[in-house]
N, C-alpha and C. Protein backbone atom coordinates (compact mmCIF):
# COMPACT_ATOMS: atom_id res chain seq x y z
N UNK A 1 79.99 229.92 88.30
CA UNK A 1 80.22 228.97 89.35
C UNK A 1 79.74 229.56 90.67
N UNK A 2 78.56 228.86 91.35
CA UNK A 2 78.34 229.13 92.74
C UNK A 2 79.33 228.07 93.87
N UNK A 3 80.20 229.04 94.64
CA UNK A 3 80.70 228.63 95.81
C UNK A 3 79.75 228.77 97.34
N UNK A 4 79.16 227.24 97.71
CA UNK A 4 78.88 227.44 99.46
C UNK A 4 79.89 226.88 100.03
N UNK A 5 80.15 227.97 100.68
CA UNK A 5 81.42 227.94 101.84
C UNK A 5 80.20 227.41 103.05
N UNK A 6 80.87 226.20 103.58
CA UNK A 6 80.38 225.81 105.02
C UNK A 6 79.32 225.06 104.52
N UNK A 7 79.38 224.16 103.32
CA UNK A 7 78.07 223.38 102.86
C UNK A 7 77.40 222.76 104.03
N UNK A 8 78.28 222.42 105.04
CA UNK A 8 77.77 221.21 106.07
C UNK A 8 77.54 219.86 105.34
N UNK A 9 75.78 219.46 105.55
CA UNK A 9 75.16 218.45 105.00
C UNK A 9 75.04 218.38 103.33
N UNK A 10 75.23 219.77 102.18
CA UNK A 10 75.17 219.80 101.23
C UNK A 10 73.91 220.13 100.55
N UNK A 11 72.49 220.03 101.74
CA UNK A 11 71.45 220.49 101.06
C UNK A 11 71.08 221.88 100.19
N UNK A 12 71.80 222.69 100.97
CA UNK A 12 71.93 223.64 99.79
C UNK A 12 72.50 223.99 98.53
N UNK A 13 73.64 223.06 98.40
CA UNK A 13 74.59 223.52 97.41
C UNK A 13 73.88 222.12 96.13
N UNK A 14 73.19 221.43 96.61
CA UNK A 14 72.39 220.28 95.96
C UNK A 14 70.75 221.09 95.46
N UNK A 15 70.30 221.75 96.19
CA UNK A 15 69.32 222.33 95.66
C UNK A 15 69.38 223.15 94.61
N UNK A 16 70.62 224.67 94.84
CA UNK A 16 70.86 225.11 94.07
C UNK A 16 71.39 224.83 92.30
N UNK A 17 72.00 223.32 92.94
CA UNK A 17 72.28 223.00 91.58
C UNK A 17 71.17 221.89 90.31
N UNK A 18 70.21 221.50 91.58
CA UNK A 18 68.78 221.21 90.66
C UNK A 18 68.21 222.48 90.13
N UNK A 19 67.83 223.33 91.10
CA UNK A 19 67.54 224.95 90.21
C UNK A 19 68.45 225.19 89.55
N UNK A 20 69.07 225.32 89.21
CA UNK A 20 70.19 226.22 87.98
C UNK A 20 70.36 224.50 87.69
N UNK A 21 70.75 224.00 86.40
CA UNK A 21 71.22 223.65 85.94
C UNK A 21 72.73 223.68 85.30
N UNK A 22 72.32 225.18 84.59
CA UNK A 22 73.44 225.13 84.02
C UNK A 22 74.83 225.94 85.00
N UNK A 23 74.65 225.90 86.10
CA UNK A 23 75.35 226.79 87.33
C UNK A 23 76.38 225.38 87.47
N UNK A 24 77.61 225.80 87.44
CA UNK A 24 78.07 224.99 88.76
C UNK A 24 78.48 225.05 89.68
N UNK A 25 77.96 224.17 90.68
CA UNK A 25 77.65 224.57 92.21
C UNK A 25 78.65 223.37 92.84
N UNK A 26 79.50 224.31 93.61
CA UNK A 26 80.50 223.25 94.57
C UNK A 26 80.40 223.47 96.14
N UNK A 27 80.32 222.68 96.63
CA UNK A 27 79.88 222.69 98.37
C UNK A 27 80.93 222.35 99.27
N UNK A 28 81.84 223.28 99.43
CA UNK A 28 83.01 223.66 100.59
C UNK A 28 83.05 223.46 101.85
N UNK A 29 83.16 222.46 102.89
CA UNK A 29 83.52 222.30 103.70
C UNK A 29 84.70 221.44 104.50
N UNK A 30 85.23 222.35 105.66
CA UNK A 30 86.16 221.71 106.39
C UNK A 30 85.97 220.05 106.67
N UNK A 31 84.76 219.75 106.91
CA UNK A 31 84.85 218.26 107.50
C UNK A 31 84.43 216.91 105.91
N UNK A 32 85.35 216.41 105.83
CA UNK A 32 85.20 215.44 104.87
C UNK A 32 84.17 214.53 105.48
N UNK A 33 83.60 214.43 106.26
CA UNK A 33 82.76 213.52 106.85
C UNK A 33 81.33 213.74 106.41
N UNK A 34 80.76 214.89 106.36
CA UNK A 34 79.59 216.02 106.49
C UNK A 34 79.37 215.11 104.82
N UNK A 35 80.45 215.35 103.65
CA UNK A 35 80.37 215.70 102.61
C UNK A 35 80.21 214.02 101.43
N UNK A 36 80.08 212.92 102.27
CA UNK A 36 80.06 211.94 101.93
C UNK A 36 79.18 211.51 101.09
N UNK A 37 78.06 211.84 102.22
CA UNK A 37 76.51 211.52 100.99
C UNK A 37 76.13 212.56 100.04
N UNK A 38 76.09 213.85 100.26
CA UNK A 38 75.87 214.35 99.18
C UNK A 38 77.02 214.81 97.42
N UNK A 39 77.70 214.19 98.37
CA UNK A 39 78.63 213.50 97.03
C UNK A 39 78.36 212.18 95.72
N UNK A 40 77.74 211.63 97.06
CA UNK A 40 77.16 210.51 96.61
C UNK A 40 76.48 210.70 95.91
N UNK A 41 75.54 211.16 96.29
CA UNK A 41 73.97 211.49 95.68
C UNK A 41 73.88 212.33 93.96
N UNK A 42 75.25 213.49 94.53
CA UNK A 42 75.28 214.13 93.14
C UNK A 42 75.96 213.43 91.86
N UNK A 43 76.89 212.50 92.76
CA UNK A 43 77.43 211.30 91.53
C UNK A 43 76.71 210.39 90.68
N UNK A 44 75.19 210.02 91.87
CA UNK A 44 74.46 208.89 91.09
C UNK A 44 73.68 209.49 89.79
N UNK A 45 73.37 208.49 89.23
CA UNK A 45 72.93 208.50 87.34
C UNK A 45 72.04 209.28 87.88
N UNK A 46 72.13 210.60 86.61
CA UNK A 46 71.08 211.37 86.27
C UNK A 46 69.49 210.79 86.79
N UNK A 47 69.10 209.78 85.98
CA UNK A 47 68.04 209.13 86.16
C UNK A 47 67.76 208.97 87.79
N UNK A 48 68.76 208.51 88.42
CA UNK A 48 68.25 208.35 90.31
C UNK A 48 68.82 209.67 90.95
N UNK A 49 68.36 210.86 90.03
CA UNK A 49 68.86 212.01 90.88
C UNK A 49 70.20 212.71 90.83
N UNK A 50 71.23 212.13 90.20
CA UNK A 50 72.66 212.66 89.96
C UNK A 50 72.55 214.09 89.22
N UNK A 51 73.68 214.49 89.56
CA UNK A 51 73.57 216.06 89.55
C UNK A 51 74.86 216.51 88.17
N UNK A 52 74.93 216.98 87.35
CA UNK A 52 76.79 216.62 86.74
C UNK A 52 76.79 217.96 87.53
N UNK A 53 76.30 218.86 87.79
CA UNK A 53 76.77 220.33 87.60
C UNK A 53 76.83 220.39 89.56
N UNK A 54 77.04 219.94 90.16
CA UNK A 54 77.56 219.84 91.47
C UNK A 54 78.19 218.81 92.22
N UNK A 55 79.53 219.37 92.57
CA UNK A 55 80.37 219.17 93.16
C UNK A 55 80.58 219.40 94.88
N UNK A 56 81.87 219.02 95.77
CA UNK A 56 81.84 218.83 97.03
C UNK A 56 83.34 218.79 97.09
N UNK A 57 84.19 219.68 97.66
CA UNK A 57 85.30 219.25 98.38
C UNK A 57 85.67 220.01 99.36
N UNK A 58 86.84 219.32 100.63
CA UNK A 58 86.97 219.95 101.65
C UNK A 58 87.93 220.67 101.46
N UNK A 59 88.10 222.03 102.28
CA UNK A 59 88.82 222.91 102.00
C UNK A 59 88.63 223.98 103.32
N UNK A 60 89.32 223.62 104.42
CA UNK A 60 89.53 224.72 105.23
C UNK A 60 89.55 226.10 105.28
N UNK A 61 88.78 227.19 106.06
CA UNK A 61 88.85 228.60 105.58
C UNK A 61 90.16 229.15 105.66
N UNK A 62 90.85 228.41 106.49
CA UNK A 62 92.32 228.92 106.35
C UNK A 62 93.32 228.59 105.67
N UNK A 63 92.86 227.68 104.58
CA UNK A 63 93.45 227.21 103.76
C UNK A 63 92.83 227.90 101.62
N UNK A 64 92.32 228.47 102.36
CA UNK A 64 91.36 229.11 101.01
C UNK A 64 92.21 230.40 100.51
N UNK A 65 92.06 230.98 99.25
CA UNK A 65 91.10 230.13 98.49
C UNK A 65 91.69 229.19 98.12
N UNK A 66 93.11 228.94 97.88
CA UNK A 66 93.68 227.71 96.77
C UNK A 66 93.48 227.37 95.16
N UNK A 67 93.17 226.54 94.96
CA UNK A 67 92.96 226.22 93.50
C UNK A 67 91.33 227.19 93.07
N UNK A 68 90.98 227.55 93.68
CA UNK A 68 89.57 228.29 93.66
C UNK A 68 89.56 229.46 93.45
N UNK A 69 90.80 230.25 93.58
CA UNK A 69 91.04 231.86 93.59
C UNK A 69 90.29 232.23 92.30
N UNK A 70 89.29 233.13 92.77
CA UNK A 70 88.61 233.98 91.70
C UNK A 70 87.99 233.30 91.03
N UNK A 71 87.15 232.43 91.00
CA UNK A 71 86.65 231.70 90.45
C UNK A 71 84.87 231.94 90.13
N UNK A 72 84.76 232.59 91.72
CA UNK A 72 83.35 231.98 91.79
C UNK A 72 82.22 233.33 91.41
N UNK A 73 81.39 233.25 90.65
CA UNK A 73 80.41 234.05 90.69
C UNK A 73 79.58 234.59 91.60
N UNK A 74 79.17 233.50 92.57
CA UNK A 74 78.19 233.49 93.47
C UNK A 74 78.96 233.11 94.56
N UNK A 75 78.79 233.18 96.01
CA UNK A 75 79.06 233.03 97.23
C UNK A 75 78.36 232.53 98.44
N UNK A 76 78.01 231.79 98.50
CA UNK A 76 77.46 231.99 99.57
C UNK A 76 78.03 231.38 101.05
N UNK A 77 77.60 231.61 102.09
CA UNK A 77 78.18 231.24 103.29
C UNK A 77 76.70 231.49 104.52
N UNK A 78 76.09 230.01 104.98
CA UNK A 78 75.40 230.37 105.30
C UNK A 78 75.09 229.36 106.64
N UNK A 79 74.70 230.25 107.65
CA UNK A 79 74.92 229.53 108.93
C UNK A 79 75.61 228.79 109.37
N UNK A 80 77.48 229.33 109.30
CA UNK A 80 78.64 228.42 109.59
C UNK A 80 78.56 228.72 111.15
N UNK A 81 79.41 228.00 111.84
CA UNK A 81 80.35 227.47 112.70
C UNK A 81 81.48 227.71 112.95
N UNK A 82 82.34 227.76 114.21
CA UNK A 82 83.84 227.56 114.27
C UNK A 82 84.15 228.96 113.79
N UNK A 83 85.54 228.23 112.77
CA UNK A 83 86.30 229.88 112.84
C UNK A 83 85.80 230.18 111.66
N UNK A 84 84.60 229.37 110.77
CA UNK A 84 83.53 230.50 109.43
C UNK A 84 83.05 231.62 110.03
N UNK A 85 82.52 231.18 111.22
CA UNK A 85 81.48 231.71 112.06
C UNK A 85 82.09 233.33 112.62
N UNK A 86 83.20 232.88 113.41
CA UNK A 86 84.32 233.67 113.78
C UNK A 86 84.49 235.08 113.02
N UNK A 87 85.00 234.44 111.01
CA UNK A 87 85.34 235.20 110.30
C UNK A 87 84.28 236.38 109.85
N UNK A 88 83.19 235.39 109.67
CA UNK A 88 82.07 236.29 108.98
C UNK A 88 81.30 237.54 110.22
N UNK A 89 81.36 237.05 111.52
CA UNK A 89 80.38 237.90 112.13
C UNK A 89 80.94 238.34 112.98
N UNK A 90 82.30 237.96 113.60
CA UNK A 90 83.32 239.44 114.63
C UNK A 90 83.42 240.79 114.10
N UNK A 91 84.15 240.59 112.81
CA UNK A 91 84.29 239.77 111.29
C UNK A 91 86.07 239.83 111.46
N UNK A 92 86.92 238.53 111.13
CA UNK A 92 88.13 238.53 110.71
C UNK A 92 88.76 239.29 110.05
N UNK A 93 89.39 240.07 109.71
CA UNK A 93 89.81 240.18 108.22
C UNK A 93 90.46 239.70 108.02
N UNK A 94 91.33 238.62 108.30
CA UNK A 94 91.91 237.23 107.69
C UNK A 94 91.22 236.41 107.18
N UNK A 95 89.88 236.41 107.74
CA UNK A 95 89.04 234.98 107.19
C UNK A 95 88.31 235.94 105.99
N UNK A 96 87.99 237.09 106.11
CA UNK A 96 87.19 237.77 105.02
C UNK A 96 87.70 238.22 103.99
N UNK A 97 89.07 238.41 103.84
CA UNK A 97 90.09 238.27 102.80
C UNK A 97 90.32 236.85 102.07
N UNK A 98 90.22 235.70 102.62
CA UNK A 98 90.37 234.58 102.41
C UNK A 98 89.00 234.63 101.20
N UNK A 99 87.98 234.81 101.98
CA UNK A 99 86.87 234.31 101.35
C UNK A 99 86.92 235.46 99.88
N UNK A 100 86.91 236.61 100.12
CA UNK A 100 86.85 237.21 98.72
C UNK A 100 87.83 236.55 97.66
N UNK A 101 88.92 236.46 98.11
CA UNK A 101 89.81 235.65 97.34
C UNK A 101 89.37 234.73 97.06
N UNK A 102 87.73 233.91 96.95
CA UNK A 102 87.60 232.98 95.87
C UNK A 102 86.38 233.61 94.76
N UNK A 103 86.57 235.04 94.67
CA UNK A 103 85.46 235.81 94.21
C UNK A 103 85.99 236.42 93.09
N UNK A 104 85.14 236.56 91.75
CA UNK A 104 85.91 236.89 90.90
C UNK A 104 85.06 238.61 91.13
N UNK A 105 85.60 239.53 90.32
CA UNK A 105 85.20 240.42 90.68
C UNK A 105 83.62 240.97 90.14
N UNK A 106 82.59 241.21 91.19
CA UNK A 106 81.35 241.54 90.82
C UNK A 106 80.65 240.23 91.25
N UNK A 107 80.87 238.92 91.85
CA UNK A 107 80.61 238.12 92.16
C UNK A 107 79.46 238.49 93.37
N UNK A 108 78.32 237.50 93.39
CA UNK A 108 76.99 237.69 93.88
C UNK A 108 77.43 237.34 95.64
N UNK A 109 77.27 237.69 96.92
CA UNK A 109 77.71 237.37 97.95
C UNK A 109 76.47 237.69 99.19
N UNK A 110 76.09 236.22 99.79
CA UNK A 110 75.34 235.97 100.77
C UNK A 110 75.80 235.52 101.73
N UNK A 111 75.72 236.13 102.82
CA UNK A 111 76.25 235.61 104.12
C UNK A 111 75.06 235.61 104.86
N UNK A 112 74.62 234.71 105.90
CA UNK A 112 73.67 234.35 107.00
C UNK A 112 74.26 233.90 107.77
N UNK A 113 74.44 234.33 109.54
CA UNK A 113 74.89 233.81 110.63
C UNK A 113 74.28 234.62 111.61
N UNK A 114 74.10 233.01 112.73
CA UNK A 114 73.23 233.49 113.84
C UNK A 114 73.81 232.86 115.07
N UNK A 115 73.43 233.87 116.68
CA UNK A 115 74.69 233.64 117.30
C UNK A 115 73.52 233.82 118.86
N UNK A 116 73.76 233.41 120.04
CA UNK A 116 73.29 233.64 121.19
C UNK A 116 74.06 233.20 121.85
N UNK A 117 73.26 234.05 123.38
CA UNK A 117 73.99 233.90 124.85
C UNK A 117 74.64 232.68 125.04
N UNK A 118 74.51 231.28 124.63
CA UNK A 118 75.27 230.24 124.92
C UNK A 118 76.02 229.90 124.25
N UNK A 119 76.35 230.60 122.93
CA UNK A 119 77.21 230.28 121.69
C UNK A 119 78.76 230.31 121.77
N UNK A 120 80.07 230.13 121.71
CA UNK A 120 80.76 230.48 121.80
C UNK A 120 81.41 232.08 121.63
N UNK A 121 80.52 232.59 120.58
CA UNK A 121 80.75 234.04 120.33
C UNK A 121 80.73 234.85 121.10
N UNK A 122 79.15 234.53 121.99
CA UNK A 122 78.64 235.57 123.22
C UNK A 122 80.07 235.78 123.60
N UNK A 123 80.86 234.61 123.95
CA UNK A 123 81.99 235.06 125.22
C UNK A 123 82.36 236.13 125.20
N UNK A 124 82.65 236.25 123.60
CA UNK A 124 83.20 237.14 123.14
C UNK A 124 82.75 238.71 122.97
N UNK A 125 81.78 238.91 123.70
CA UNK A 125 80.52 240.35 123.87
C UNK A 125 80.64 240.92 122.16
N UNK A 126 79.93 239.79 121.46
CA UNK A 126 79.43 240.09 120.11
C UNK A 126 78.06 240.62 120.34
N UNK A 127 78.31 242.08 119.99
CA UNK A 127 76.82 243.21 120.32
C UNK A 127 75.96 242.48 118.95
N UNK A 128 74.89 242.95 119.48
CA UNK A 128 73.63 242.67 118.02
C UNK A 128 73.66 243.43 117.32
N UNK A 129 72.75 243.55 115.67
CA UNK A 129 72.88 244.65 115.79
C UNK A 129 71.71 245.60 115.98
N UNK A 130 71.05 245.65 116.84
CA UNK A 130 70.47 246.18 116.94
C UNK A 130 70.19 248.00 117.02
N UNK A 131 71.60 248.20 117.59
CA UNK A 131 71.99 249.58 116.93
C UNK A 131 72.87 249.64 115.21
N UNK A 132 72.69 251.16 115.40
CA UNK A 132 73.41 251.14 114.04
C UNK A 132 74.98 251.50 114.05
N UNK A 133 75.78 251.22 114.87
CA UNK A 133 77.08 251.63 114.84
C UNK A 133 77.20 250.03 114.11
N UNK A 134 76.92 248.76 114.93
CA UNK A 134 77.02 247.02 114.62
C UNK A 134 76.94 246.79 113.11
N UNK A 135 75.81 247.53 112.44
CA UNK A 135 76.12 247.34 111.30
C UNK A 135 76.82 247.74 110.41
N UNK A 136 77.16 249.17 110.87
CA UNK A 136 77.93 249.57 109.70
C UNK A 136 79.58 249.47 110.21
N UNK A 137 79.87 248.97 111.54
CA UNK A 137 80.99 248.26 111.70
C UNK A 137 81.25 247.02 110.49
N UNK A 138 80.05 246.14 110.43
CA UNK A 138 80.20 245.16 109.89
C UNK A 138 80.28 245.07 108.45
N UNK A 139 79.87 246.32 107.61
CA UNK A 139 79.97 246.86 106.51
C UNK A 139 81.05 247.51 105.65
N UNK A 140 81.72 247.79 107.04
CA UNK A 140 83.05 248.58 107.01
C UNK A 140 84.40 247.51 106.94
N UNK A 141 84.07 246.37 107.97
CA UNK A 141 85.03 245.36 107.60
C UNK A 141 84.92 244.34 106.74
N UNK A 142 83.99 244.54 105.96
CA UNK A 142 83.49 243.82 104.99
C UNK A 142 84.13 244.64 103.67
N UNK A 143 84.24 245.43 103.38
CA UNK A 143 84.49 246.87 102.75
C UNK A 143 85.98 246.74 103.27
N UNK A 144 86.75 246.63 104.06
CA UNK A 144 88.00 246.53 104.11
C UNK A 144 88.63 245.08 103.32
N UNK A 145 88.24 243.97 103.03
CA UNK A 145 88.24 242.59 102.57
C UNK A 145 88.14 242.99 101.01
N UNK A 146 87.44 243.71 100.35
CA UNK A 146 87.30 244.13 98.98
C UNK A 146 85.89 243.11 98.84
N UNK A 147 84.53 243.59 99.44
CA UNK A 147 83.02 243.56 99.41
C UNK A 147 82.49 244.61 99.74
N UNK A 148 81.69 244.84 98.89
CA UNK A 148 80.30 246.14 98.65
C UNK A 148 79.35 245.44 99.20
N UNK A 149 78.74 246.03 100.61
CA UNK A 149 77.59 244.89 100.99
C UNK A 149 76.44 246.07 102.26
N UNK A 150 75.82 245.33 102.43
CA UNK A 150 74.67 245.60 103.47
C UNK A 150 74.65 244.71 104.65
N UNK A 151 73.97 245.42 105.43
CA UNK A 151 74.17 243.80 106.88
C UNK A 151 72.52 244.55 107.52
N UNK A 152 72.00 243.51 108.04
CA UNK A 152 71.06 244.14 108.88
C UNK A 152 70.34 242.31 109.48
N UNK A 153 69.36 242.50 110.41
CA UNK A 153 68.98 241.74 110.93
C UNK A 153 67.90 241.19 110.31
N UNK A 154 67.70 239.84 110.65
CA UNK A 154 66.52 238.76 110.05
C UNK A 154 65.85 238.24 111.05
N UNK A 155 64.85 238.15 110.88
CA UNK A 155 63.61 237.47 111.70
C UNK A 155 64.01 235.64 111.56
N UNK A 156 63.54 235.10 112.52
CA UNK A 156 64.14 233.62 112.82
C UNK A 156 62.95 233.32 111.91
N UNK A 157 61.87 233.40 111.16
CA UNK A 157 60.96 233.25 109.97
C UNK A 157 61.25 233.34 108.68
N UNK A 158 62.94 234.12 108.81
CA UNK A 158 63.26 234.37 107.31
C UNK A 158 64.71 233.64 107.43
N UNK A 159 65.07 232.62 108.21
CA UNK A 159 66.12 231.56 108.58
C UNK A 159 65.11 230.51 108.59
N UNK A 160 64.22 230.83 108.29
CA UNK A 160 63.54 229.19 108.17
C UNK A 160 63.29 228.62 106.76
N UNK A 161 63.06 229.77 105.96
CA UNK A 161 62.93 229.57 104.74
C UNK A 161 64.23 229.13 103.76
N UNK A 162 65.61 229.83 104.64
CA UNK A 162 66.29 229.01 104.05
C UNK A 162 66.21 227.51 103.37
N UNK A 163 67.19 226.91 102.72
CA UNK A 163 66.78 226.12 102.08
C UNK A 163 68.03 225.00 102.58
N UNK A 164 68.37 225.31 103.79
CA UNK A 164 69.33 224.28 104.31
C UNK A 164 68.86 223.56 105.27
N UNK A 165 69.44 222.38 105.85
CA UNK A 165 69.00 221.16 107.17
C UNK A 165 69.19 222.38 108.28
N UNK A 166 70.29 223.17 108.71
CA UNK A 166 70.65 223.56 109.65
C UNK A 166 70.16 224.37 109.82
N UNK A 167 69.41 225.68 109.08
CA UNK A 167 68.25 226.95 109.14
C UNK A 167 67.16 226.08 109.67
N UNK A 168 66.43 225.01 109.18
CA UNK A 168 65.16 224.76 110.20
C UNK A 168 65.28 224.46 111.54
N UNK A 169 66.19 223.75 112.02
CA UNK A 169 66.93 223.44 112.87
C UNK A 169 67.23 224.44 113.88
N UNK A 170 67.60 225.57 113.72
CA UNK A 170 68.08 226.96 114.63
C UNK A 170 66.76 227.65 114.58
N UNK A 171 66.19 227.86 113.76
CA UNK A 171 64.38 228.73 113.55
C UNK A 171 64.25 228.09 114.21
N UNK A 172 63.24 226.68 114.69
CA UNK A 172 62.42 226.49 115.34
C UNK A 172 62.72 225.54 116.59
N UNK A 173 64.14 226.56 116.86
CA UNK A 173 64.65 226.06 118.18
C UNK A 173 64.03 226.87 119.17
N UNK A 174 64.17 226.60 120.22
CA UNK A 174 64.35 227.34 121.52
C UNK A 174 64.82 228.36 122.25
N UNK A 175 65.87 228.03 121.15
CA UNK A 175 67.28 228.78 121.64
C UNK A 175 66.89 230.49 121.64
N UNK A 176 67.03 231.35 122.83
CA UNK A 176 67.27 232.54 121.65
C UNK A 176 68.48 233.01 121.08
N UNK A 177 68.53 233.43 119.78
CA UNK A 177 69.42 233.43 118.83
C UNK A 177 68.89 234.81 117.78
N UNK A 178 70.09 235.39 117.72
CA UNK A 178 70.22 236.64 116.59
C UNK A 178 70.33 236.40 115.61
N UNK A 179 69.89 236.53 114.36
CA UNK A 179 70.21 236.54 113.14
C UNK A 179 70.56 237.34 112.10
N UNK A 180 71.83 237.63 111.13
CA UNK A 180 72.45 238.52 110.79
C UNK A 180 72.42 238.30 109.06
N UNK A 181 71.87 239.22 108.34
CA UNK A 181 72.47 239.00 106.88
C UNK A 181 73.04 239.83 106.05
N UNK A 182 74.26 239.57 105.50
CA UNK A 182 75.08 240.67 104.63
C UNK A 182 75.13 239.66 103.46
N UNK A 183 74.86 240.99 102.60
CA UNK A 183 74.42 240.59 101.02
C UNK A 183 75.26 241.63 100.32
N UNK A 184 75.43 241.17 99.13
CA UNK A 184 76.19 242.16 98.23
C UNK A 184 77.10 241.79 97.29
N UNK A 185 77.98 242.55 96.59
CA UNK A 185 79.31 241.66 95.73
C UNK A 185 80.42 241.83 96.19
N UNK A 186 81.24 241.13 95.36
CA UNK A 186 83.03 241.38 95.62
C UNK A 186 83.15 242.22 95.03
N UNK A 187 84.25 243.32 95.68
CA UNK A 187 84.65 244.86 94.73
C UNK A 187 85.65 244.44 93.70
N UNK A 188 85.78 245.46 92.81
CA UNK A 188 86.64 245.43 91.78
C UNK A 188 88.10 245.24 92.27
């Protein structure tokens, strides 16, 4: 089972589950609104595109994991918002405990988040990482949550390739914006 935490629009957790077939892929987000159509879409007949092997429900990060504990093979969390955003790249360890807790152990884990001077984060003097203390801070509280991972920086060229609405969207903005990726599994 692949879990995207912060599906948003669902394009990713809909792609992934045309590639894998036999995966099932559920697309997690706080706003029941976001999650309408691509619900839809994965419901309709096979024949006009219906998906069986992906799913959609809302589920707050502070309400996680819930019925989901340990479940998921795969992870991903990618260019959230709010307090996802918060958890993954201050990094929480409330919200990063949350999230392993829907990880079974050895489970595959992608995180992508990107943040600038006008973002709510800046306020918060979220350094880049452009040195190396930033990352292995972020490695370390990642590693406190029970994840084995890496973090280092991405080119706004390798946020484009993502395969979500909201990665093209931030790439070939204006904006300037940092981009961060920690990869790795859930520990034993």
């Amino acid at each position: 089972m692949h879990l995207d935490f912060g599906t948003g629009d669902g394009a990713f957790a809909l792609r992934r589950a045309r590639c894998e077939p036999s995966t099932l892929v559920i697309g997690i987000d706080a706003s029941a609104e976001g999650l309408r159509e691509p619900s839809r879409r994965a419901a309709a007949k096979p024949a006009r595109g219906g998906l069986t092997n992906a799913l959609f429900g809302v589920l707050p990060l502070e309400r996680a994991p819930g019925e989901l504990a340990g479940l998921a093979d795969a992870l991903t969390v990618l260019l959230p918002w709010g307090s996802l955003l918060r958890a993954v790249a201050l990094p929480e360890a409330d919200g990063l405990s949350r999230l392993r807790g829907l990880c079974k152990p050895g489970a595959a884990v992608q995180v992508v988040f990107g943040y600038g001077p006008g973002d709510p984060l800046a306020v918060q003097a979220l350094p880049g990482l452009g040195g190396e203390g930033r990352a292995t801070a972020l490695v370390q509280a990642y590693a406190r949550a029970g994840f084995v991972v890496t973090a280092r920086s991405i080119a706004r060229a390798a946020v484009g390739e993502l395969p979500t609405t909201w990665a093209k969207k931030l790439a070939y903005s204006d904006s300037e914006r940092e981009f961060v990726a920690v990869s790795g599994v859930a520990g034993e």
